[in-house]
PDB file of N, CA and C in Angstrom:
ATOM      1  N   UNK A   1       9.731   7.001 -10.126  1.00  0.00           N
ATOM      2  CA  UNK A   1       9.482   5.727  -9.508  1.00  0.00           C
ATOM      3  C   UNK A   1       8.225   5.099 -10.086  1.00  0.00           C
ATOM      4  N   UNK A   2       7.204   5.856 -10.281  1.00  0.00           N
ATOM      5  CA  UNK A   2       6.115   5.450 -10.980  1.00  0.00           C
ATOM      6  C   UNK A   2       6.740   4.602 -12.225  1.00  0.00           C
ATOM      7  N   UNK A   3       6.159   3.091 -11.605  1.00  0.00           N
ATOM      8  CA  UNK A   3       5.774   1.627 -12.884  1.00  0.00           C
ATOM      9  C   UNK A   3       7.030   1.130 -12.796  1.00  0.00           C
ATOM     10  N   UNK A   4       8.068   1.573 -11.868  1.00  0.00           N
ATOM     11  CA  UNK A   4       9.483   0.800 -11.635  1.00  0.00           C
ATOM     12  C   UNK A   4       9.241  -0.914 -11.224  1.00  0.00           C
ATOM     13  N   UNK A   5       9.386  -1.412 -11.751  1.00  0.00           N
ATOM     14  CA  UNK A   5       9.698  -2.776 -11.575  1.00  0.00           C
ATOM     15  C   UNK A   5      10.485  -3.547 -10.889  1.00  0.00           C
ATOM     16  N   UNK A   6      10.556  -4.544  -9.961  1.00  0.00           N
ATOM     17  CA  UNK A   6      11.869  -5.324  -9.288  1.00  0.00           C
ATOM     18  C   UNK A   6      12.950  -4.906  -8.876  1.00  0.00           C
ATOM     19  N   UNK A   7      13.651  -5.381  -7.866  1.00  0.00           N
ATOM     20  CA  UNK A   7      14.435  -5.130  -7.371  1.00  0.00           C
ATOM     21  C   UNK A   7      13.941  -4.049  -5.978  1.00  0.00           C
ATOM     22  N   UNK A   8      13.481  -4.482  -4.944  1.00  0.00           N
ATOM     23  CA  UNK A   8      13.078  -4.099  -4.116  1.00  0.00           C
ATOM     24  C   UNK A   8      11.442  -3.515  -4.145  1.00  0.00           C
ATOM     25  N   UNK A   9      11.479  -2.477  -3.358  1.00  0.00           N
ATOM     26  CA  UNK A   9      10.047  -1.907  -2.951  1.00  0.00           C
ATOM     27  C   UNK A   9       9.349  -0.713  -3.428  1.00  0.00           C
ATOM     28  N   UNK A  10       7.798  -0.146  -3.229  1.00  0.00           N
ATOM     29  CA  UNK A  10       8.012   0.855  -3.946  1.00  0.00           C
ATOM     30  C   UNK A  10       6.982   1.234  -3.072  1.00  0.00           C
ATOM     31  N   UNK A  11       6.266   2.616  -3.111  1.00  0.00           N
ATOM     32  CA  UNK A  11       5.917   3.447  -1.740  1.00  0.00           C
ATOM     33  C   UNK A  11       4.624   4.038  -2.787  1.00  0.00           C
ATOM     34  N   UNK A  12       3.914   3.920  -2.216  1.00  0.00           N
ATOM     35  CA  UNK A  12       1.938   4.194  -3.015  1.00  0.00           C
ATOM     36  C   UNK A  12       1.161   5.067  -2.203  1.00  0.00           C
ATOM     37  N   UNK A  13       0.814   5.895  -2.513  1.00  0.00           N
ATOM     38  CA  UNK A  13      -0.401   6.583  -1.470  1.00  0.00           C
ATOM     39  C   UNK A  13      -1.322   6.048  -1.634  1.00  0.00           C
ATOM     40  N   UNK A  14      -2.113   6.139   0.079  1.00  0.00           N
ATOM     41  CA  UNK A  14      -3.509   5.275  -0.015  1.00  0.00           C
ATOM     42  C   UNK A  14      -4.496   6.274  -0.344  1.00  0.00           C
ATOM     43  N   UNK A  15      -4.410   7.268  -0.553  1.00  0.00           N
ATOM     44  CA  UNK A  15      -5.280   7.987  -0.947  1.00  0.00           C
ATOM     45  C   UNK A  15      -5.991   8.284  -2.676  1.00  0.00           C
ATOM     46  N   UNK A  16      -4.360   8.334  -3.392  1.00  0.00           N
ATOM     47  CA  UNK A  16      -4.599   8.165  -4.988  1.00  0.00           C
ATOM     48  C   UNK A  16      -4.568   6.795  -5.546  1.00  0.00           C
ATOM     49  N   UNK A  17      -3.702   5.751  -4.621  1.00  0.00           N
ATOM     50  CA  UNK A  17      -3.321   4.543  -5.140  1.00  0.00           C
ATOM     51  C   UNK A  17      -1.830   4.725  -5.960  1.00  0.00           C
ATOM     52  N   UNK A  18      -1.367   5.787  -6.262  1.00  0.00           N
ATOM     53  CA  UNK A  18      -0.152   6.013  -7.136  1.00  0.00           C
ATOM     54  C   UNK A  18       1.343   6.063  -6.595  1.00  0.00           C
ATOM     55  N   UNK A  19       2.185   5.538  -7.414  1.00  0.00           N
ATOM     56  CA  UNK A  19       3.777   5.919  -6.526  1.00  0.00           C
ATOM     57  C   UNK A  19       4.159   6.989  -6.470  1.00  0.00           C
ATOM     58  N   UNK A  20       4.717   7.174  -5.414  1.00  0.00           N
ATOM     59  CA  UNK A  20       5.184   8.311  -4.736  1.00  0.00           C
ATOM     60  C   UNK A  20       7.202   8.073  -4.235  1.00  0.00           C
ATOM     61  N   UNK A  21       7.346   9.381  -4.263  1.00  0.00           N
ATOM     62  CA  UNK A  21       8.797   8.957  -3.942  1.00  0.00           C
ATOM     63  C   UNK A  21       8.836   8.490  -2.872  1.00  0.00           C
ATOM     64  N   UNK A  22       9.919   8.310  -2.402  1.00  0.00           N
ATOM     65  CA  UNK A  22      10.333   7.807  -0.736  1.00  0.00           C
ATOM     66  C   UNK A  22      10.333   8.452   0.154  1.00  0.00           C
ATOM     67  N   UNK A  23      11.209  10.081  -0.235  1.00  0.00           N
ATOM     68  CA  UNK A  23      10.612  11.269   0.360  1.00  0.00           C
ATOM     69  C   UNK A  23       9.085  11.594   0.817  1.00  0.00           C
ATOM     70  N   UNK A  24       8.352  11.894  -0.342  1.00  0.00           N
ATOM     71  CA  UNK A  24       6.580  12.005  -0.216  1.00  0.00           C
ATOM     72  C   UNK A  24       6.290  11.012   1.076  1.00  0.00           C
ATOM     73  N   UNK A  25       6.709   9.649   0.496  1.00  0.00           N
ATOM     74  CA  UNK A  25       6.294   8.635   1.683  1.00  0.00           C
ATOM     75  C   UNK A  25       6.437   9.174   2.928  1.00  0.00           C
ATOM     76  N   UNK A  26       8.095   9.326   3.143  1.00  0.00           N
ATOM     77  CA  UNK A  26       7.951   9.470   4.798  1.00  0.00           C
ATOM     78  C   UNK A  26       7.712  10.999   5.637  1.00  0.00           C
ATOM     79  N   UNK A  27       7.380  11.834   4.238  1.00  0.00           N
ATOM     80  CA  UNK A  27       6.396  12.943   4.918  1.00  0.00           C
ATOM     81  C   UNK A  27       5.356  12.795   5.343  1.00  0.00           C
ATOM     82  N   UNK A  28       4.653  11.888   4.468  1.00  0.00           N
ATOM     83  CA  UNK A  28       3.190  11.857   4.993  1.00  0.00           C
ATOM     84  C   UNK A  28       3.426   9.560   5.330  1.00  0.00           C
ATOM     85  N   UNK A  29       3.459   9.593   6.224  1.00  0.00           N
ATOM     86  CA  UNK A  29       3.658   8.104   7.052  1.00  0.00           C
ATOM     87  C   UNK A  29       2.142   7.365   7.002  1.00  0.00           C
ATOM     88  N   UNK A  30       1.223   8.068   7.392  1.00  0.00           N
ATOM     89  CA  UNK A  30      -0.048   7.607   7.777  1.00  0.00           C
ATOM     90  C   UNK A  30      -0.892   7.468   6.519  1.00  0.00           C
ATOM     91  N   UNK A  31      -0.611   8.046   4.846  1.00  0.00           N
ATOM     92  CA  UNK A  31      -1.410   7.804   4.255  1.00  0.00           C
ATOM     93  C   UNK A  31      -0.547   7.800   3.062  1.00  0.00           C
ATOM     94  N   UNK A  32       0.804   6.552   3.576  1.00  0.00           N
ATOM     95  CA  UNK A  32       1.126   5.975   2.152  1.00  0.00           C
ATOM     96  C   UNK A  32       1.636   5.147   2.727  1.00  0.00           C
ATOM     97  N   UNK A  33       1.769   3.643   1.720  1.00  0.00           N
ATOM     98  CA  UNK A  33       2.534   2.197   2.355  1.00  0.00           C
ATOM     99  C   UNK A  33       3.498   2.116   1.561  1.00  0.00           C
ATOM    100  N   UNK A  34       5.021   1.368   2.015  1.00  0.00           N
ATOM    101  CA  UNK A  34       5.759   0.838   1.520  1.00  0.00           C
ATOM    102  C   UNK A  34       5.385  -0.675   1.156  1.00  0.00           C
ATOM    103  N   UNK A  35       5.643  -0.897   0.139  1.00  0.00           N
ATOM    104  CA  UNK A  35       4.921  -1.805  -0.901  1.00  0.00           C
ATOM    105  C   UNK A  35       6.002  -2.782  -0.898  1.00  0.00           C
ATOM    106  N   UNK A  36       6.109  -4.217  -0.542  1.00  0.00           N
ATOM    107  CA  UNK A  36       6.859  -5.460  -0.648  1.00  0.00           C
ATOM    108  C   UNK A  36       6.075  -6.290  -1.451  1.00  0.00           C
ATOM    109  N   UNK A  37       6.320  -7.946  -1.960  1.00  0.00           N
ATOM    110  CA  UNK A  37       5.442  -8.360  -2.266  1.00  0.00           C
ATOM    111  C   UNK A  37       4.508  -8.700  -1.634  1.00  0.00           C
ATOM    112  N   UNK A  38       3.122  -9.376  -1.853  1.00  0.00           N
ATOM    113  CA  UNK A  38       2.025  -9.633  -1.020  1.00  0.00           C
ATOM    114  C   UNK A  38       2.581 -10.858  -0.736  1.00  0.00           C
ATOM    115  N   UNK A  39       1.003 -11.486   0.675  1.00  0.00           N
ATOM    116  CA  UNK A  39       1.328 -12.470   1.662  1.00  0.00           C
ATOM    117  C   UNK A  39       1.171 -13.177   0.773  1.00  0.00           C
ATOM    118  N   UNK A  40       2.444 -14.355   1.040  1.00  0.00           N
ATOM    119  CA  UNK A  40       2.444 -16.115  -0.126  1.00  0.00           C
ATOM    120  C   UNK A  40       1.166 -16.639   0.287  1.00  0.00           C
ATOM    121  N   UNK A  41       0.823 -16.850  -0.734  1.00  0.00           N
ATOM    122  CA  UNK A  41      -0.526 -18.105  -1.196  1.00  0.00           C
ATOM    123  C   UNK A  41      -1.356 -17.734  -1.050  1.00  0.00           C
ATOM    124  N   UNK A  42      -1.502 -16.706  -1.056  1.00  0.00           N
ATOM    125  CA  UNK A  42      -2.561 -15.234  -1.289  1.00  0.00           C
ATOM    126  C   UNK A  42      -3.134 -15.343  -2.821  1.00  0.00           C
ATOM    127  N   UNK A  43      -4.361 -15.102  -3.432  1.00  0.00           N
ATOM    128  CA  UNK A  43      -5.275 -14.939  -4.625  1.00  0.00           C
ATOM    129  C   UNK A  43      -6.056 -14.085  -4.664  1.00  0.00           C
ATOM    130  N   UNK A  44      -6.041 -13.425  -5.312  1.00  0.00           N
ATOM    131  CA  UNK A  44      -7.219 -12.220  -5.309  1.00  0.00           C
ATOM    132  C   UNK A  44      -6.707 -10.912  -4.939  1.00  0.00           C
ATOM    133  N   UNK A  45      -7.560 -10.192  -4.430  1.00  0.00           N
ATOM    134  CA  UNK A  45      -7.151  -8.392  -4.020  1.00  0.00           C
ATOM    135  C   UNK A  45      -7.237  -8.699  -2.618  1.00  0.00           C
ATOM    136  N   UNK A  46      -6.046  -7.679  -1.915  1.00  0.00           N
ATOM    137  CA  UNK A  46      -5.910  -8.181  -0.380  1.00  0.00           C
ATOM    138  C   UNK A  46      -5.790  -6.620  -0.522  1.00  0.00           C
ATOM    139  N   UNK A  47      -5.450  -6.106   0.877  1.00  0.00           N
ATOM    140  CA  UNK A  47      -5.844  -4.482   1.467  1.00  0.00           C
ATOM    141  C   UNK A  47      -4.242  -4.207   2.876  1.00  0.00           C
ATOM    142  N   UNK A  48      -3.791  -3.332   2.410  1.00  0.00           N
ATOM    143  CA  UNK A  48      -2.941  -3.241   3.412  1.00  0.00           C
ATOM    144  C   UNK A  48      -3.345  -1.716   4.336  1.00  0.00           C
ATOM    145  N   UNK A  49      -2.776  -1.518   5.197  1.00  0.00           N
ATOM    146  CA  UNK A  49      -3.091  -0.578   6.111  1.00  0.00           C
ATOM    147  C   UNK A  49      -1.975   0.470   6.014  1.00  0.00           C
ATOM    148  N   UNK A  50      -2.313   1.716   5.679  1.00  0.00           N
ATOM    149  CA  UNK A  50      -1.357   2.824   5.500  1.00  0.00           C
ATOM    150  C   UNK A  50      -0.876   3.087   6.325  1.00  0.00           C
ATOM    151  N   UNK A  51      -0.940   2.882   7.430  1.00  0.00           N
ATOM    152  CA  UNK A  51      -0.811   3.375   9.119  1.00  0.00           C
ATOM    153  C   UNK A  51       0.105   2.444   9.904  1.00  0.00           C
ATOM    154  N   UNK A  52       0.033   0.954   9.963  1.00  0.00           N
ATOM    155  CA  UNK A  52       0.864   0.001  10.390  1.00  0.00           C
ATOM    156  C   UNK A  52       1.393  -0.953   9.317  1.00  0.00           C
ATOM    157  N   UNK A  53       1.016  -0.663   8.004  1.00  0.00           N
ATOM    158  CA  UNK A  53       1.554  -1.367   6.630  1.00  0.00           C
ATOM    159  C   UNK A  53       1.465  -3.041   7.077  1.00  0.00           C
ATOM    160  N   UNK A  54       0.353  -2.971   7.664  1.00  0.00           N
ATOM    161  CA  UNK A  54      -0.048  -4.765   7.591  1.00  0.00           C
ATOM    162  C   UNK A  54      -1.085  -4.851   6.774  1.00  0.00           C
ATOM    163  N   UNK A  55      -1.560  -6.117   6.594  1.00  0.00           N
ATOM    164  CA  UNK A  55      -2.759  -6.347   5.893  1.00  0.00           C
ATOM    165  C   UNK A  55      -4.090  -7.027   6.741  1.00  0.00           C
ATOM    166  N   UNK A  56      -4.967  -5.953   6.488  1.00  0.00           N
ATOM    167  CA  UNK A  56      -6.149  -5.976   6.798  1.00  0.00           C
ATOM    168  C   UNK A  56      -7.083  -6.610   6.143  1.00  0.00           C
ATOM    169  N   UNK A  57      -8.274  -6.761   6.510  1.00  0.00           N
ATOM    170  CA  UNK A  57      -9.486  -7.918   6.282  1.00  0.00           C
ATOM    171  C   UNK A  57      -9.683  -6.909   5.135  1.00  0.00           C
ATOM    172  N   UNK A  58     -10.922  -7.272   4.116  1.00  0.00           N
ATOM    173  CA  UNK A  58     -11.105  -6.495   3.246  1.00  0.00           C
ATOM    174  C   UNK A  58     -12.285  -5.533   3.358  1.00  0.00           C
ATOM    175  N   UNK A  59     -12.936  -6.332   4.572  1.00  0.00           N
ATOM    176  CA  UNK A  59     -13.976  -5.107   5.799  1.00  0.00           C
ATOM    177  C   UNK A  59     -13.487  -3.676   5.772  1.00  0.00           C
ATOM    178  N   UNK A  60     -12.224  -3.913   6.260  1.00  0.00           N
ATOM    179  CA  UNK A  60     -11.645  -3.104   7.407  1.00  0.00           C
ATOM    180  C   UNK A  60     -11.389  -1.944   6.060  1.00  0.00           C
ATOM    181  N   UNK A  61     -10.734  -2.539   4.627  1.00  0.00           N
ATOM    182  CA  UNK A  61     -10.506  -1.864   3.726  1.00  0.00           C
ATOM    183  C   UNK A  61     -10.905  -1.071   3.193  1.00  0.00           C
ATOM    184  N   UNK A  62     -11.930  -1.917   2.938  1.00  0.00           N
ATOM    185  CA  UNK A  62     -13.291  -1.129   2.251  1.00  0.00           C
ATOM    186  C   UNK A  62     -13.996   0.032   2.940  1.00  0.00           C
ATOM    187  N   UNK A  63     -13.635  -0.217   4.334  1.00  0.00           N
ATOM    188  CA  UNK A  63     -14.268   0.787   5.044  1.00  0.00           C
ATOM    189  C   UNK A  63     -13.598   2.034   5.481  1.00  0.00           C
ATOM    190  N   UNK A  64     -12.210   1.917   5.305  1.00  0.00           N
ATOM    191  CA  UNK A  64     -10.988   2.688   5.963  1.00  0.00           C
ATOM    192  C   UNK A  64     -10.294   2.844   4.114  1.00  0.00           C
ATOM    193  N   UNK A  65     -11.055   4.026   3.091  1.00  0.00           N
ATOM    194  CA  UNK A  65     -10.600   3.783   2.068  1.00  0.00           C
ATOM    195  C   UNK A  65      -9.357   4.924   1.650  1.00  0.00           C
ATOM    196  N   UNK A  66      -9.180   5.929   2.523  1.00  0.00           N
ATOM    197  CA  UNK A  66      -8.049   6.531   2.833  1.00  0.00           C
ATOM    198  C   UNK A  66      -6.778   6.090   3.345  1.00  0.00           C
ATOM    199  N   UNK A  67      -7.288   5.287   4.135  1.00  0.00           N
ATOM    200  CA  UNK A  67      -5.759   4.723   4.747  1.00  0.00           C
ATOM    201  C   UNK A  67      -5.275   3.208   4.320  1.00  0.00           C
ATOM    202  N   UNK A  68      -5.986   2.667   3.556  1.00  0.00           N
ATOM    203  CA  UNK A  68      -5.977   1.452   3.217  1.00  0.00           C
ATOM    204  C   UNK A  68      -5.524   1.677   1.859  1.00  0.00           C
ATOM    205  N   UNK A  69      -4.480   0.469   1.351  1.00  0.00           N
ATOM    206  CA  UNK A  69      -4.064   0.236  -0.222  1.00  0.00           C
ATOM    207  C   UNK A  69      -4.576  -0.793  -0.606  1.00  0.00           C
ATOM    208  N   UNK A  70      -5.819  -0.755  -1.248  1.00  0.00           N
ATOM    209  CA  UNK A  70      -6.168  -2.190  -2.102  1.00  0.00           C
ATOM    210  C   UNK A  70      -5.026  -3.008  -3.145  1.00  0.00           C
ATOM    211  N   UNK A  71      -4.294  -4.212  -2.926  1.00  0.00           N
ATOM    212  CA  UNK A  71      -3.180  -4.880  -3.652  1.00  0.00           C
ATOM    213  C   UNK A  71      -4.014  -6.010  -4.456  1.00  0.00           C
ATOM    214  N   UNK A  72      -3.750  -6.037  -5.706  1.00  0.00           N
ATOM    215  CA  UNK A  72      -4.049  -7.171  -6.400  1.00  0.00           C
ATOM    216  C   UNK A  72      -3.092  -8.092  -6.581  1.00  0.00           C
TER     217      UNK A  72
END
């Protein structure tokens, strides 16, 4: 899955930043996100939350750097 391109989603640990299978993912729930595209009209690096896979302030990111996926 690692560097797969389009056509749906792909599943990252917040811990390495790297893809992971789908399996890996939903073993460990709390410290990997399923990856869609980012929020429209969005610029820059935004931060999603490994735990409820929303996106968080970049506070919250920076500070929570285990459970958080920095997205460019």
């Amino acid at each position: 899955m690692s560097g797969k391109k389009g056509g749906g989603s792909n599943t990252r640990s917040a811990i390495s930043g790297r893809f992971v299978t789908s399996g890996q993912g939903k073993a460990s729930p709390h410290t990997t996100v399923h990856e869609a595209s980012g929020p429209s009209g969005s610029s820059g690096a935004h931060y999603r939350s490994a735990i409820s896979g929303r996106y968080v302030t970049t506070a919250h990111g920076k500070a929570s750097p285990r459970t958080t996926v920095r997205e460019s």
